[in-house]
PDB file of N, CA and C in Angstrom:
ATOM      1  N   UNK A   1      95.805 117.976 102.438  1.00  0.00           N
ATOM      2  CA  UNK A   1      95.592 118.519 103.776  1.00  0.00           C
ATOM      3  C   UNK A   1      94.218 119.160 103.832  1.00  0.00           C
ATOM      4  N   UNK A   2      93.698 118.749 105.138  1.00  0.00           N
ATOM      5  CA  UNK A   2      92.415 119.984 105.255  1.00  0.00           C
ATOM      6  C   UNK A   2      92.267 120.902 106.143  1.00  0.00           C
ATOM      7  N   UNK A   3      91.664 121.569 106.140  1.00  0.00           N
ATOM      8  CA  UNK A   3      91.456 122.848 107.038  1.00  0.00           C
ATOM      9  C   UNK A   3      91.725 122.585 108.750  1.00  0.00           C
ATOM     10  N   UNK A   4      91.521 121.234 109.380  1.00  0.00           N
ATOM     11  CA  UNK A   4      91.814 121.128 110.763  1.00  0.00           C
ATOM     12  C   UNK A   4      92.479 120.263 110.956  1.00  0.00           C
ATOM     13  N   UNK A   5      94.147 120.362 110.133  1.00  0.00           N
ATOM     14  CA  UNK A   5      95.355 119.505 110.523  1.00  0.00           C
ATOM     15  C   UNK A   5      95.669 117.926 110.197  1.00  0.00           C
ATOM     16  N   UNK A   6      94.256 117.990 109.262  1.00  0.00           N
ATOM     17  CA  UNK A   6      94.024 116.137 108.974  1.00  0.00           C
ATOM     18  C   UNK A   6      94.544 116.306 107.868  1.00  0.00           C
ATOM     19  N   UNK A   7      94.138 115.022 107.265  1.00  0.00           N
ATOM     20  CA  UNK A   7      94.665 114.918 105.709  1.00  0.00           C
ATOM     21  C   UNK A   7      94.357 113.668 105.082  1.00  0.00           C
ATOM     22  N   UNK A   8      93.949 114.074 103.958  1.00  0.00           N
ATOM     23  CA  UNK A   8      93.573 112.736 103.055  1.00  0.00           C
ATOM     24  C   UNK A   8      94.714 111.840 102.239  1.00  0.00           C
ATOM     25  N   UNK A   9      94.465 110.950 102.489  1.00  0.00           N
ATOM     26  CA  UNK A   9      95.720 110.158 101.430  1.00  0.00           C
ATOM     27  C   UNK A   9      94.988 109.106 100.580  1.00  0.00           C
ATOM     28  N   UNK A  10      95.002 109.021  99.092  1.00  0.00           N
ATOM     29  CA  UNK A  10      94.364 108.653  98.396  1.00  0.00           C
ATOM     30  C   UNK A  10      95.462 107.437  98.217  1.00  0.00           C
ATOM     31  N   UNK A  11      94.844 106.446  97.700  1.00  0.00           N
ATOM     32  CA  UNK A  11      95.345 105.105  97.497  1.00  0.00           C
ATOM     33  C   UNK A  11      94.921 104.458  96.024  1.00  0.00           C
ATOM     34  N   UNK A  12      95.566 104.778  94.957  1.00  0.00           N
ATOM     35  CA  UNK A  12      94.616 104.878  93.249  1.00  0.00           C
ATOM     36  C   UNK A  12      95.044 103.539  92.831  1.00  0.00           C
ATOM     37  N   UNK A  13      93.618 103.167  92.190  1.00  0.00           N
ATOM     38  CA  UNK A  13      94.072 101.709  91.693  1.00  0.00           C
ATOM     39  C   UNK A  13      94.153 100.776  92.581  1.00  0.00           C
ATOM     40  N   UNK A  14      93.202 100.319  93.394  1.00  0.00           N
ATOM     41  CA  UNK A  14      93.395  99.149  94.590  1.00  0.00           C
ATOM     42  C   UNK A  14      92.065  97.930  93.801  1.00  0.00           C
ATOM     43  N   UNK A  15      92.807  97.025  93.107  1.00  0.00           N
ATOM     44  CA  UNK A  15      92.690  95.824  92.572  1.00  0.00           C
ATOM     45  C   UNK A  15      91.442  95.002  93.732  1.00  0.00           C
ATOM     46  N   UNK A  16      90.840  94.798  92.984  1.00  0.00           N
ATOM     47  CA  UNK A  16      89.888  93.690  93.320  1.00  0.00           C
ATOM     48  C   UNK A  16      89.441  92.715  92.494  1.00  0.00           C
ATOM     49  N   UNK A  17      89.702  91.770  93.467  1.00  0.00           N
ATOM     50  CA  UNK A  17      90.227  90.705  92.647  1.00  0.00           C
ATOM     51  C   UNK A  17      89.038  89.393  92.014  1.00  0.00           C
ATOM     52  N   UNK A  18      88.072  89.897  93.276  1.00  0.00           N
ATOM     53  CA  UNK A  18      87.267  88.699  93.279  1.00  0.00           C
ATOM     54  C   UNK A  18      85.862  89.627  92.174  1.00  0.00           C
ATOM     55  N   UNK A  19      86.041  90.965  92.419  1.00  0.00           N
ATOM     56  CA  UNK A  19      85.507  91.416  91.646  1.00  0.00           C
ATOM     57  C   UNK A  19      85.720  92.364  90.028  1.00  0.00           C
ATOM     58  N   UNK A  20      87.140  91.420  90.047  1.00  0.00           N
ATOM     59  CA  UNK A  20      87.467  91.821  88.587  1.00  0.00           C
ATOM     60  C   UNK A  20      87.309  93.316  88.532  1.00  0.00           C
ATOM     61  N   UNK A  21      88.127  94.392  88.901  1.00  0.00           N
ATOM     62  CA  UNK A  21      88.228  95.567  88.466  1.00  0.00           C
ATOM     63  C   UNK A  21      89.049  96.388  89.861  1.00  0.00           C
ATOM     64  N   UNK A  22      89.086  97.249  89.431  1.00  0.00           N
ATOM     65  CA  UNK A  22      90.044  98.395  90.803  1.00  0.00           C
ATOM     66  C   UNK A  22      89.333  99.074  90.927  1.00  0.00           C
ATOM     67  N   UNK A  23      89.575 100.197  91.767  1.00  0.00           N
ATOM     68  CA  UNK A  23      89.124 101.202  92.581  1.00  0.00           C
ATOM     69  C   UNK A  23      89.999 102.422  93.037  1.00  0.00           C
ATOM     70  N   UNK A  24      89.750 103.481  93.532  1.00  0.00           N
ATOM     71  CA  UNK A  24      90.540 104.272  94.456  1.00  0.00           C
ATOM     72  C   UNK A  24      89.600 103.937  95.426  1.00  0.00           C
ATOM     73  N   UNK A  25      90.858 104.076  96.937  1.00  0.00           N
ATOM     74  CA  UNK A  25      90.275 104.192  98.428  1.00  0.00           C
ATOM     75  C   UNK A  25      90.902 105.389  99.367  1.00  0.00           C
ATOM     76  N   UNK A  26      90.276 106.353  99.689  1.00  0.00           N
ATOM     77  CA  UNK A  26      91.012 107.750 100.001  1.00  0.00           C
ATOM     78  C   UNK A  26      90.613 107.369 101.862  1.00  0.00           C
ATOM     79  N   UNK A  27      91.756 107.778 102.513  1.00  0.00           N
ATOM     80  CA  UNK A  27      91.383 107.678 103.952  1.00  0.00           C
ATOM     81  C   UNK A  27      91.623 109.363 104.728  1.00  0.00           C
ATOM     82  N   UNK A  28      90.730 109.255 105.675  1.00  0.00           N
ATOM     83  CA  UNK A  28      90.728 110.523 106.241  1.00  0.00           C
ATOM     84  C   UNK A  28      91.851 110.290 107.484  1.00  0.00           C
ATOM     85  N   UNK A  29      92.813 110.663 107.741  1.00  0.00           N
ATOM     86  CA  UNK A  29      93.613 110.665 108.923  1.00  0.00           C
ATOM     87  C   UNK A  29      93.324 111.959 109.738  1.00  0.00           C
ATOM     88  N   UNK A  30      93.327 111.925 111.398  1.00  0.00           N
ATOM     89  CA  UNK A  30      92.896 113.050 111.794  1.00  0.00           C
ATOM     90  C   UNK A  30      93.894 113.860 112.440  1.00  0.00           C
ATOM     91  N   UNK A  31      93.513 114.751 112.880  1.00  0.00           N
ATOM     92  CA  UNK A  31      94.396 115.991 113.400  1.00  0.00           C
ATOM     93  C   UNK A  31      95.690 115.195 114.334  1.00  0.00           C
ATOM     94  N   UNK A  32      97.079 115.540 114.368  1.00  0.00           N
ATOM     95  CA  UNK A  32      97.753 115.002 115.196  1.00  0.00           C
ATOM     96  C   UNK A  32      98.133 112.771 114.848  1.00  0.00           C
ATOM     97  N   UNK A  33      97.415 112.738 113.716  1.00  0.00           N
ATOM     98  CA  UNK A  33      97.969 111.581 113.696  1.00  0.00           C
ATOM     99  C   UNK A  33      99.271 111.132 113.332  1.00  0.00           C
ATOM    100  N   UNK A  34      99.789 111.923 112.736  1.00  0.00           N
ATOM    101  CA  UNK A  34     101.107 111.295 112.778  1.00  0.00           C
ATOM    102  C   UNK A  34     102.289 111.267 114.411  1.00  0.00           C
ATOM    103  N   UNK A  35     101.507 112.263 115.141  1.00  0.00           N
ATOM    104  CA  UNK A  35     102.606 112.666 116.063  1.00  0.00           C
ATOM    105  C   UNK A  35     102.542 111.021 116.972  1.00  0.00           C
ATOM    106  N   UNK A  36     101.876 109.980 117.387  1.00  0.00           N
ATOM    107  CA  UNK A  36     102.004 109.172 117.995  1.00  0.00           C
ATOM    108  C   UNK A  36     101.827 107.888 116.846  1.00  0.00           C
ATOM    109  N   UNK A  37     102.706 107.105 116.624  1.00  0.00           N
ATOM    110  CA  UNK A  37     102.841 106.421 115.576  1.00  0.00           C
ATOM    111  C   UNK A  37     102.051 104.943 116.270  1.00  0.00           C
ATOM    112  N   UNK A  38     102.436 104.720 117.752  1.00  0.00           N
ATOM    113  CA  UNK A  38     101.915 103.595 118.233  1.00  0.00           C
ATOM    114  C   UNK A  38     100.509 103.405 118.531  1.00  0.00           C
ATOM    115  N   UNK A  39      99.514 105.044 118.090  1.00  0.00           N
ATOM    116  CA  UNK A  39      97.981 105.254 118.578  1.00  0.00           C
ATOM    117  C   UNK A  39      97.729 104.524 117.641  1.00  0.00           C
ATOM    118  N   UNK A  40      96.186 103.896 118.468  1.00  0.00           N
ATOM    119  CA  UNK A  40      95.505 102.967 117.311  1.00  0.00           C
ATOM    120  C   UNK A  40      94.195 103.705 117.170  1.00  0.00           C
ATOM    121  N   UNK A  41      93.590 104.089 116.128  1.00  0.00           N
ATOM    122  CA  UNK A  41      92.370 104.318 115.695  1.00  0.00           C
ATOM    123  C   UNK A  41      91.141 103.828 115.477  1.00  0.00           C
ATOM    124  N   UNK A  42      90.175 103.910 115.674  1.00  0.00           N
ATOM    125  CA  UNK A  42      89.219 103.302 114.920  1.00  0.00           C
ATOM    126  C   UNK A  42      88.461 103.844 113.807  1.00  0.00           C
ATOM    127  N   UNK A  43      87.970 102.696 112.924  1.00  0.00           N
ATOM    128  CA  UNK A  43      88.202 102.624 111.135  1.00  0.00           C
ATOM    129  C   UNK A  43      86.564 103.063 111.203  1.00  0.00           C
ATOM    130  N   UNK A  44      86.052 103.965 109.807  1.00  0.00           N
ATOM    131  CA  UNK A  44      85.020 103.789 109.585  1.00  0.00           C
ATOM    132  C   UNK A  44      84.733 103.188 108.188  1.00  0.00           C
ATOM    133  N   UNK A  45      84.394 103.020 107.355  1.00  0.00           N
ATOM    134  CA  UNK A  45      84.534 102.804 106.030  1.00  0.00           C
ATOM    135  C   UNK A  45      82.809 102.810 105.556  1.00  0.00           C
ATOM    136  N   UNK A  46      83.439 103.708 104.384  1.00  0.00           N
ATOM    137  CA  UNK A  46      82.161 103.999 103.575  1.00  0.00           C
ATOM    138  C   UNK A  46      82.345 103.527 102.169  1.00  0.00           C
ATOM    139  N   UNK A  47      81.037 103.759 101.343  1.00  0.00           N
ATOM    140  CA  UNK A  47      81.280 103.379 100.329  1.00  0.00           C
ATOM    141  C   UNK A  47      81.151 104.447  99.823  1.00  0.00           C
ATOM    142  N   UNK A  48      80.762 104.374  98.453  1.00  0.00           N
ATOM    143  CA  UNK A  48      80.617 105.826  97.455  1.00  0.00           C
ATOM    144  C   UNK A  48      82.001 106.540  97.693  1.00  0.00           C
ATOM    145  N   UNK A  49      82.926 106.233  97.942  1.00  0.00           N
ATOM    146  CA  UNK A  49      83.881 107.147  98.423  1.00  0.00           C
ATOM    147  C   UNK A  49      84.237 108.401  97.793  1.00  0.00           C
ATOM    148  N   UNK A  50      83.659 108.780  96.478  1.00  0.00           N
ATOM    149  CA  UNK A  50      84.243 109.787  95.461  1.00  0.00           C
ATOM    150  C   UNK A  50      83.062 110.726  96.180  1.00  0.00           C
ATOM    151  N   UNK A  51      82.699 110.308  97.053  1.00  0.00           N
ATOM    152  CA  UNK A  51      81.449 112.022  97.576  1.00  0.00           C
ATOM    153  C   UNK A  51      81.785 111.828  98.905  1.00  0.00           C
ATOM    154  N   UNK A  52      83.032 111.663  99.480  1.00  0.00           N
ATOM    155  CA  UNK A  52      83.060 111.649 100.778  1.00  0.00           C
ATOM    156  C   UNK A  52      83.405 112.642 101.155  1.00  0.00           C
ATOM    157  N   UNK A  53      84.980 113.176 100.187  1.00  0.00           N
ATOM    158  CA  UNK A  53      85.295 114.451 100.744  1.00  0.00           C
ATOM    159  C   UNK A  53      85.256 115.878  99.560  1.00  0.00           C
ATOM    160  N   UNK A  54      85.195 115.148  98.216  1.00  0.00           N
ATOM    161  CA  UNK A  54      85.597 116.360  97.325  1.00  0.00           C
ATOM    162  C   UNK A  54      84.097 115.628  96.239  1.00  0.00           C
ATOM    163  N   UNK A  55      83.508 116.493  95.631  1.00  0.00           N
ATOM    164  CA  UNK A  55      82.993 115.882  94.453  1.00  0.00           C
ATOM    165  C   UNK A  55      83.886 115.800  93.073  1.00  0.00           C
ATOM    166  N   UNK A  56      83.589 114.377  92.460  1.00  0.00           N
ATOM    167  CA  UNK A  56      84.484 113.478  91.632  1.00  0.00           C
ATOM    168  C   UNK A  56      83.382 113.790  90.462  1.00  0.00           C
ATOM    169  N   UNK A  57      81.934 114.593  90.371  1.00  0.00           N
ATOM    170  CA  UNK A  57      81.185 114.791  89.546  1.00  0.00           C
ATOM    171  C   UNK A  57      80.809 115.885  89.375  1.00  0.00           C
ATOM    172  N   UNK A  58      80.015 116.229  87.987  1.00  0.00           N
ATOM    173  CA  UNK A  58      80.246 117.764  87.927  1.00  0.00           C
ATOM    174  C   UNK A  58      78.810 117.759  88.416  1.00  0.00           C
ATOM    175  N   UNK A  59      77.663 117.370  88.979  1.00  0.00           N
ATOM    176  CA  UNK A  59      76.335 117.375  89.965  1.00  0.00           C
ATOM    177  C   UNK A  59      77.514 118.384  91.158  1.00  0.00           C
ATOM    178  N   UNK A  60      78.336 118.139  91.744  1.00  0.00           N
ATOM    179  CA  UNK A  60      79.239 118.571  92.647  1.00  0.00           C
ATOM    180  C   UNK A  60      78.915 117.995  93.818  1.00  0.00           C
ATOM    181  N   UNK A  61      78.093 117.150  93.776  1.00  0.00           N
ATOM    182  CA  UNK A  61      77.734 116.606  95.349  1.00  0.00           C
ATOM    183  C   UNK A  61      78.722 115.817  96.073  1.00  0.00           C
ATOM    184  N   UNK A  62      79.016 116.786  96.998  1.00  0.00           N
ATOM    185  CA  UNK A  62      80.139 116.049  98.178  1.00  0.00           C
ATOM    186  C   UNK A  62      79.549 115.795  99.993  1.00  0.00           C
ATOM    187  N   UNK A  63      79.843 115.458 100.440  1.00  0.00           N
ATOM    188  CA  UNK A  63      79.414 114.991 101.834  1.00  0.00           C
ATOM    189  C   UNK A  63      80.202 115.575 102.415  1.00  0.00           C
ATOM    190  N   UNK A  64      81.468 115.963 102.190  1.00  0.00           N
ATOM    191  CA  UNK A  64      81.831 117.002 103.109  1.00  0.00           C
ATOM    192  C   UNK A  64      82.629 116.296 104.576  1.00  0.00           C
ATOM    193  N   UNK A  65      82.783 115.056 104.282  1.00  0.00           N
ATOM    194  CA  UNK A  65      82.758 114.108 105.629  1.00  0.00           C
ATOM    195  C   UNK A  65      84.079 114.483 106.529  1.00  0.00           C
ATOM    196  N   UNK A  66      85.353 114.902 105.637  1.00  0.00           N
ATOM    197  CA  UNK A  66      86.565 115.463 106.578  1.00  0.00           C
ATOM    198  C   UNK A  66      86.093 117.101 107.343  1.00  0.00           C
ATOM    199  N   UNK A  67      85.422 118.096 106.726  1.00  0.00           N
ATOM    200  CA  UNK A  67      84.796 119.226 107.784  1.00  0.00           C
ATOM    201  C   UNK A  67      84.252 118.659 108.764  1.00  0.00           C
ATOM    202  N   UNK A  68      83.157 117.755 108.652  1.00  0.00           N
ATOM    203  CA  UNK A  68      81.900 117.160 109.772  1.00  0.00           C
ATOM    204  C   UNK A  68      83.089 116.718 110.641  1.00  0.00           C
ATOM    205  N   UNK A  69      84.076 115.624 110.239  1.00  0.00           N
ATOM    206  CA  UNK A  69      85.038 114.726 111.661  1.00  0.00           C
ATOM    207  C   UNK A  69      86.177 116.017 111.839  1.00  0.00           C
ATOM    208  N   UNK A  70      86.720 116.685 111.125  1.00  0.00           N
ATOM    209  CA  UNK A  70      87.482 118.233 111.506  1.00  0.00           C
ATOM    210  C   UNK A  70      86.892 118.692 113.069  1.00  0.00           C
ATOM    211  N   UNK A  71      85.365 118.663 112.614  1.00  0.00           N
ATOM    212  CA  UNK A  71      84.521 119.898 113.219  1.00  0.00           C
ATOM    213  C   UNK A  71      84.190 118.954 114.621  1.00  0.00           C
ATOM    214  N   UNK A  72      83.842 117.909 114.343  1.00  0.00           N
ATOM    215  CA  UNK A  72      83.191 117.437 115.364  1.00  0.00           C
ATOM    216  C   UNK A  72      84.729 116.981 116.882  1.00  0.00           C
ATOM    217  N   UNK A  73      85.543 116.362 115.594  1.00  0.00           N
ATOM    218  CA  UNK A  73      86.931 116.198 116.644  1.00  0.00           C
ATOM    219  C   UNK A  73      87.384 117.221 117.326  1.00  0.00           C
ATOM    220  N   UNK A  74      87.460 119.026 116.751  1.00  0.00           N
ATOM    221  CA  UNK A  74      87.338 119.948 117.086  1.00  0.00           C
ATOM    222  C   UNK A  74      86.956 120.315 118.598  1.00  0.00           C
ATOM    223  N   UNK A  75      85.536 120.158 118.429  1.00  0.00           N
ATOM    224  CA  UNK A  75      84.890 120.394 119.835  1.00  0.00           C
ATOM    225  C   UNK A  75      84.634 119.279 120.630  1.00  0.00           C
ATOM    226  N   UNK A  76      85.584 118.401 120.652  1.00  0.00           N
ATOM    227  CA  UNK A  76      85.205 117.087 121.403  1.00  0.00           C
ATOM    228  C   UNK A  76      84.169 116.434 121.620  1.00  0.00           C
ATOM    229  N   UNK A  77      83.864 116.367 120.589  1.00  0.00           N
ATOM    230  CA  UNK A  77      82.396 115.365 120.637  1.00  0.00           C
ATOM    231  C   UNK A  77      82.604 114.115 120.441  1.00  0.00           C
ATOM    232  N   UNK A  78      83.611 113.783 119.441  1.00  0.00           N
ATOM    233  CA  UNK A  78      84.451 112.356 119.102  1.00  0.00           C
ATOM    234  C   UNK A  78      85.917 112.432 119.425  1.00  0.00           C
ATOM    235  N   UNK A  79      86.574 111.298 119.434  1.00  0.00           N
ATOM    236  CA  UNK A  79      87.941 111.290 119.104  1.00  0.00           C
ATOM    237  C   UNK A  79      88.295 110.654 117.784  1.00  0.00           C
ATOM    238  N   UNK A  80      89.702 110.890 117.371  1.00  0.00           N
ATOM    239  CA  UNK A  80      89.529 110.959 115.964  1.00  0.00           C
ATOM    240  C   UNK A  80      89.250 109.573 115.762  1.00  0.00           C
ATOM    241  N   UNK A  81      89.030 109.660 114.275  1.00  0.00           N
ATOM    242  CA  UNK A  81      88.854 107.891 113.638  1.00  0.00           C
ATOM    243  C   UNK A  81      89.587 108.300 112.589  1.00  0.00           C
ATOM    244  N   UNK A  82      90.289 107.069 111.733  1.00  0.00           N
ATOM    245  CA  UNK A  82      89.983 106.693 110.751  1.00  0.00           C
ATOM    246  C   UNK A  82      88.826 107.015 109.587  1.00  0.00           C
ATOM    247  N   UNK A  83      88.578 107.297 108.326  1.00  0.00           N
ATOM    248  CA  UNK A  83      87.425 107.278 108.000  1.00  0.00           C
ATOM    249  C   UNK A  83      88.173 106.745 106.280  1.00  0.00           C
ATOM    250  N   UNK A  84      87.783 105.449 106.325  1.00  0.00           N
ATOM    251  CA  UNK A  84      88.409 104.908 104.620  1.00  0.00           C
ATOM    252  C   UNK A  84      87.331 105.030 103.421  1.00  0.00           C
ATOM    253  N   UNK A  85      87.165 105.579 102.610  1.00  0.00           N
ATOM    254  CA  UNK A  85      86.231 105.900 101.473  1.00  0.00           C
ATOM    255  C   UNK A  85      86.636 105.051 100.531  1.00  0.00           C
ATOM    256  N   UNK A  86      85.933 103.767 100.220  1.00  0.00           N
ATOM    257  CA  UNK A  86      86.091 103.131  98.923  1.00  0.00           C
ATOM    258  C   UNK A  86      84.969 103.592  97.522  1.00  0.00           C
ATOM    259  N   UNK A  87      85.560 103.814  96.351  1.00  0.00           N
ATOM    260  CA  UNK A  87      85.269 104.725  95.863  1.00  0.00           C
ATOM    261  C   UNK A  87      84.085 103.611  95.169  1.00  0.00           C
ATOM    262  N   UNK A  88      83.114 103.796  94.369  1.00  0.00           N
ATOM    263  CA  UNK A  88      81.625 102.929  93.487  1.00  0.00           C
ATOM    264  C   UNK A  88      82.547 102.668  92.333  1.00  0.00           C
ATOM    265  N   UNK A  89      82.778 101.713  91.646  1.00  0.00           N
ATOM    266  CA  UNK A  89      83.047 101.456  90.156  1.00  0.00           C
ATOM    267  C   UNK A  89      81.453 101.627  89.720  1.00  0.00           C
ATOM    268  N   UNK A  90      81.262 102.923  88.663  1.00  0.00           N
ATOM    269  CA  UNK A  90      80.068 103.467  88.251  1.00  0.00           C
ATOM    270  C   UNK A  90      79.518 102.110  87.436  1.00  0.00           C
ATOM    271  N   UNK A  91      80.459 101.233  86.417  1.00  0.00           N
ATOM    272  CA  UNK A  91      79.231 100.206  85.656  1.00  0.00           C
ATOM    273  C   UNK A  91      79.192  99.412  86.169  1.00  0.00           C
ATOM    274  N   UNK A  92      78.996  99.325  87.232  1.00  0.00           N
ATOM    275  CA  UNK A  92      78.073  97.802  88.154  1.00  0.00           C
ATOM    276  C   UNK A  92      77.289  99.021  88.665  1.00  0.00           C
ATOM    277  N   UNK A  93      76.960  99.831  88.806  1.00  0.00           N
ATOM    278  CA  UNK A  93      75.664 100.405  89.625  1.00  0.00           C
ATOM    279  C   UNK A  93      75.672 100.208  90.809  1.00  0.00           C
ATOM    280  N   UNK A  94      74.111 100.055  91.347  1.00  0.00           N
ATOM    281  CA  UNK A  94      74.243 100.305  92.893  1.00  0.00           C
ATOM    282  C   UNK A  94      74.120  98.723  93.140  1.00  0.00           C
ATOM    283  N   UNK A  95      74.149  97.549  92.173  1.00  0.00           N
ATOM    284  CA  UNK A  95      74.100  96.370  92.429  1.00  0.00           C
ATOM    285  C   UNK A  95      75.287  95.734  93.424  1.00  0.00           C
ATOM    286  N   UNK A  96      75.853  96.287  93.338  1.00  0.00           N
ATOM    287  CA  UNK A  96      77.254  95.921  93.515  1.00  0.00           C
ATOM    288  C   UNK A  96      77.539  96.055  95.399  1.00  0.00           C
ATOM    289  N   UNK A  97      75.957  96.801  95.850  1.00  0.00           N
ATOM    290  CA  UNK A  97      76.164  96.688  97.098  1.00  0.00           C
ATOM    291  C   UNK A  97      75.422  96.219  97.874  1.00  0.00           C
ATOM    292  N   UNK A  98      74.567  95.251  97.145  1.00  0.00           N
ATOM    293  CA  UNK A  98      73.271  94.759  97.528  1.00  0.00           C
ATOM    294  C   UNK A  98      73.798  92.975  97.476  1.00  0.00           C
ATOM    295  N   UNK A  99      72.905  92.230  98.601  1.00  0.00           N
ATOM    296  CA  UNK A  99      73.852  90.435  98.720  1.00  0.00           C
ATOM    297  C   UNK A  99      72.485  89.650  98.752  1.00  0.00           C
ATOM    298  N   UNK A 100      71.338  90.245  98.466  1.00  0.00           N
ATOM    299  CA  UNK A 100      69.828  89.437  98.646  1.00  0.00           C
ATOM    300  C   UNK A 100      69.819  89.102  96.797  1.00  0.00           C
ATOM    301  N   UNK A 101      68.979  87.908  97.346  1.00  0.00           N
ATOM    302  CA  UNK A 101      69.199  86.689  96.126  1.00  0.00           C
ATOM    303  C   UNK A 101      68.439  87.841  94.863  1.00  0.00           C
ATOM    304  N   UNK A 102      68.019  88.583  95.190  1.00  0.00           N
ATOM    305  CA  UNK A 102      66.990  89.148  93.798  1.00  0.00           C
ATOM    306  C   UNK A 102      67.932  90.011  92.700  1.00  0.00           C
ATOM    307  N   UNK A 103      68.892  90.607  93.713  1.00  0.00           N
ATOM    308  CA  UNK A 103      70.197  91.446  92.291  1.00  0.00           C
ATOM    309  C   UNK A 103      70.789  90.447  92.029  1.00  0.00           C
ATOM    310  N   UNK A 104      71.596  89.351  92.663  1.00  0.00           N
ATOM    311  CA  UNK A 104      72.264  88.375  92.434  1.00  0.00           C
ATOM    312  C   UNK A 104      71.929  87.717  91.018  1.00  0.00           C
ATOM    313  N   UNK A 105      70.628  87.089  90.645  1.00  0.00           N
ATOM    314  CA  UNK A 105      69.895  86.982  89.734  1.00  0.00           C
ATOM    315  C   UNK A 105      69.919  87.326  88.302  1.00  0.00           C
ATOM    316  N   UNK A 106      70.072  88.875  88.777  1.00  0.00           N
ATOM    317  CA  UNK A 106      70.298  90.077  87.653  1.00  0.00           C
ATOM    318  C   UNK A 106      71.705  90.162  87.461  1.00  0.00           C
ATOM    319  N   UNK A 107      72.557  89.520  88.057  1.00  0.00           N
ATOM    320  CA  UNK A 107      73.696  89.758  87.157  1.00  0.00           C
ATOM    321  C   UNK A 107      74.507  91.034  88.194  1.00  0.00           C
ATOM    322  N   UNK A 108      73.727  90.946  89.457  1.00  0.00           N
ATOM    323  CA  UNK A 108      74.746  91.876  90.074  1.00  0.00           C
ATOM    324  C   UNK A 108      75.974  91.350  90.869  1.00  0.00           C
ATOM    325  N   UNK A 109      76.609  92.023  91.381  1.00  0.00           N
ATOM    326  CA  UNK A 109      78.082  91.271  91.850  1.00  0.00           C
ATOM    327  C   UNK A 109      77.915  91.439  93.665  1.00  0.00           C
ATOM    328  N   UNK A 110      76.446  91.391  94.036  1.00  0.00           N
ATOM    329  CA  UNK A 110      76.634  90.889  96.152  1.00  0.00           C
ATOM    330  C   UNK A 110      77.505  90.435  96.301  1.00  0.00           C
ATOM    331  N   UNK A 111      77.686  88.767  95.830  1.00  0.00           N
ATOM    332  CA  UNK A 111      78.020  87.922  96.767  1.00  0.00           C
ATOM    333  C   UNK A 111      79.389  88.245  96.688  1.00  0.00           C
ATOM    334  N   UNK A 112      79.741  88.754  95.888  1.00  0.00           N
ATOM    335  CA  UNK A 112      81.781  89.140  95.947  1.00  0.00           C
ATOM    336  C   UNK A 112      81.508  90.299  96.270  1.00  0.00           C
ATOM    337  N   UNK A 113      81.076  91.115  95.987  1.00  0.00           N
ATOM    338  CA  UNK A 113      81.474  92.412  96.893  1.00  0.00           C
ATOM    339  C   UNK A 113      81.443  91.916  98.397  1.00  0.00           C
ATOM    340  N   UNK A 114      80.672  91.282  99.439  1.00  0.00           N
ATOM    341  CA  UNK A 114      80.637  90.966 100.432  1.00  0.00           C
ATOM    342  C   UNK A 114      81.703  90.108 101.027  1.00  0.00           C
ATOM    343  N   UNK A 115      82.586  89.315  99.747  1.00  0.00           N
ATOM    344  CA  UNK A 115      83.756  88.741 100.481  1.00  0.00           C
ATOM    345  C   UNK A 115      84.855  89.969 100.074  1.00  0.00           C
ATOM    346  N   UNK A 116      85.108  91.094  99.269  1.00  0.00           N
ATOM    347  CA  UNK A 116      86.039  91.675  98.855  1.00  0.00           C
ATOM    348  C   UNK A 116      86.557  92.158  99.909  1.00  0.00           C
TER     349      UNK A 116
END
């Protein structure tokens, strides 16, 4: 739970397949979502997900991203979303999010991350 009625639900171990390895994917649900089961949301999805809402490193760097949509849903600036955090598998690096022929090359994994 966080401070403005939302809540995170983590999803550990979500298999990928085309890229040979798993992941966690944590989603931000917002204030009042459970009370209408038939509302539909809209999704944001990020990557890096382990700095979306808590830091997963001892640097401690977090983004903080459930306060910012708390805060911002708060004072009506948005309505809520969705916000799905798929988390980096650290040994592929940042290759792993790049689909131009030059990481490809190197042994990075674009072209499946882009169908995953």
């Amino acid at each position: 739970m966080t401070d403005g009625g939302s809540r995170i639900v983590s999803i550990p171990d979500v298999r990928a397949t085309r890229l040979n390895n798993a992941r966690e994917i944590r989603v931000y649900l917002p204030p009042g979502y459970d009370r209408d089961p038939s509302k539909r949301y809209p999704a944001v999805y990020m990557h890096v997900g382990q700095h979306a809402f808590e830091s997963r490193k001892r640097s401690g760097e977090s983004w903080n991203m459930h306060k910012v949509l708390d805060r911002l849903i708060g004072e009506e600036r948005i309505e809520g979303v969705l916000l799905v955090a798929v988390d980096h598998v650290a040994e592929e690096g940042r290759a792993s999010f790049f689909t131009i022929r030059a990481f490809t090359r190197s042994g990075a994994w674009g072209k499946r991350t882009s169908i995953f």
